[in-house]
Protein backbone atom coordinates (compact mmCIF):
# COMPACT_ATOMS: atom_id res chain seq x y z
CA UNK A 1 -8.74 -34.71 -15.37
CA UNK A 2 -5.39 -36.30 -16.12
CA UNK A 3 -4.04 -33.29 -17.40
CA UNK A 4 -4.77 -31.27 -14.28
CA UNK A 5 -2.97 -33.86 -11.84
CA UNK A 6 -0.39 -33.44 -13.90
CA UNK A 7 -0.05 -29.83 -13.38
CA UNK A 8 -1.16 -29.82 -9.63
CA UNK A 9 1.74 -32.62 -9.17
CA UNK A 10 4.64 -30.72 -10.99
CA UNK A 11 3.98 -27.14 -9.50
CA UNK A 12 2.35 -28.54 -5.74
CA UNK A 13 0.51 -25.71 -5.09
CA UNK A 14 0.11 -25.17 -1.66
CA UNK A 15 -0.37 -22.39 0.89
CA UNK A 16 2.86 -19.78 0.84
CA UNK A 17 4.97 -19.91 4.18
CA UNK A 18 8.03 -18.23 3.33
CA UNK A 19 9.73 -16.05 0.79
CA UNK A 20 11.49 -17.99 -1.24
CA UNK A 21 7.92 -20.27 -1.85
CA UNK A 22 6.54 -16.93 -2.77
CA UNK A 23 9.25 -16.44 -5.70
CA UNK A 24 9.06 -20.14 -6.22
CA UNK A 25 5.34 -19.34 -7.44
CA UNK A 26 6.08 -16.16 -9.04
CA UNK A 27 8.18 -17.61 -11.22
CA UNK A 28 5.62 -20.22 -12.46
CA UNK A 29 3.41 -17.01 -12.86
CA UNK A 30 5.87 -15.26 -14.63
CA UNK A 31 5.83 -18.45 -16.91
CA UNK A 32 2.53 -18.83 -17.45
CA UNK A 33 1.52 -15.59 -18.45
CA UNK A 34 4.38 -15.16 -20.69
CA UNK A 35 2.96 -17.93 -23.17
CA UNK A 36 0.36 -16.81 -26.51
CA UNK A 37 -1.97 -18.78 -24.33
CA UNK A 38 -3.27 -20.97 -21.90
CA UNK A 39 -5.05 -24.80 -21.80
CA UNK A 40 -8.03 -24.34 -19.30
CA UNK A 41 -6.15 -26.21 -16.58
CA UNK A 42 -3.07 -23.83 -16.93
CA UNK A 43 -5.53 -21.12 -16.39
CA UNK A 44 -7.02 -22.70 -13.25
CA UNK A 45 -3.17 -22.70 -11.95
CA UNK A 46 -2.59 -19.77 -12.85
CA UNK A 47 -5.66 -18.57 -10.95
CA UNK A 48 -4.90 -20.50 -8.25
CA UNK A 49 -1.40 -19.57 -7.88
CA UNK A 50 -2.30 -15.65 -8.11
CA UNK A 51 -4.57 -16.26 -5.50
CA UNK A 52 -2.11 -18.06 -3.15
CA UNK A 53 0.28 -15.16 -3.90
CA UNK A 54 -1.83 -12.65 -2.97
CA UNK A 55 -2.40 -14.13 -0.25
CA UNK A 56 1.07 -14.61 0.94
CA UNK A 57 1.54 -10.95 0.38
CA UNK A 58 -1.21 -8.78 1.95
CA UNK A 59 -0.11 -11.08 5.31
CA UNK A 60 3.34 -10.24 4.92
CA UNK A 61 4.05 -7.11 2.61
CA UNK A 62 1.61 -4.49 4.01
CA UNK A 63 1.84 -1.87 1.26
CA UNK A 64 -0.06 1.66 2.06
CA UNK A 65 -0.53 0.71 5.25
CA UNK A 66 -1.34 3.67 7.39
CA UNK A 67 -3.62 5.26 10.39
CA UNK A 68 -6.01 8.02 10.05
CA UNK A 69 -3.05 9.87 12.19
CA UNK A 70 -0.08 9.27 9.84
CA UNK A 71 -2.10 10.29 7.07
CA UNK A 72 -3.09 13.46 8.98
CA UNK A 73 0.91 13.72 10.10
CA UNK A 74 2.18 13.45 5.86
CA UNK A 75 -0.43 15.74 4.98
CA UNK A 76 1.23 18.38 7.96
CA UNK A 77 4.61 17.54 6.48
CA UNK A 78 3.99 17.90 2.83
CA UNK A 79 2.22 21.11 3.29
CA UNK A 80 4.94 22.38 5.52
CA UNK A 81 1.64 23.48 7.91
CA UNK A 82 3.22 23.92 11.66
């Protein structure tokens, strides 16, 4: 259990409220899964930090997002249909 304060004290994992926390936890990510492998705890950050990401980003970076209308509107322009 020691082990795992350690971790959750050095990276405070927390919920994301701005951008630069975002890349603040990316980075850690970016660590993590860069190494041969993990302890069980650095997988449970790792998880946990994904999750907090994601998170972060379907609130804030809406990718794809679209209507039934703007889909029917690309469609119209793509096709060149008038």
């Amino acid at each position: 259990m020691h082990v795992i304060s350690n971790l959750l004290s050095k990276h405070q994992p927390r919920i994301i409220k701005t951008d630069e926390e975002n890349e603040e936890f990316l980075a850690i990510v970016e660590e993590l899964i860069s190494r041969p492998s993990l302890t069980l705890e650095e997988d449970a950050l790792l998880e946990l930090l994904v999750r907090l990401i994601e998170d972060f980003e379907d609130k804030h970076y809406q990718l794809n997002a679209s209507t039934p209308d703007s889909r029917v509107l690309h469609l119209i322009e793509t096709r060149n249909i008038e």
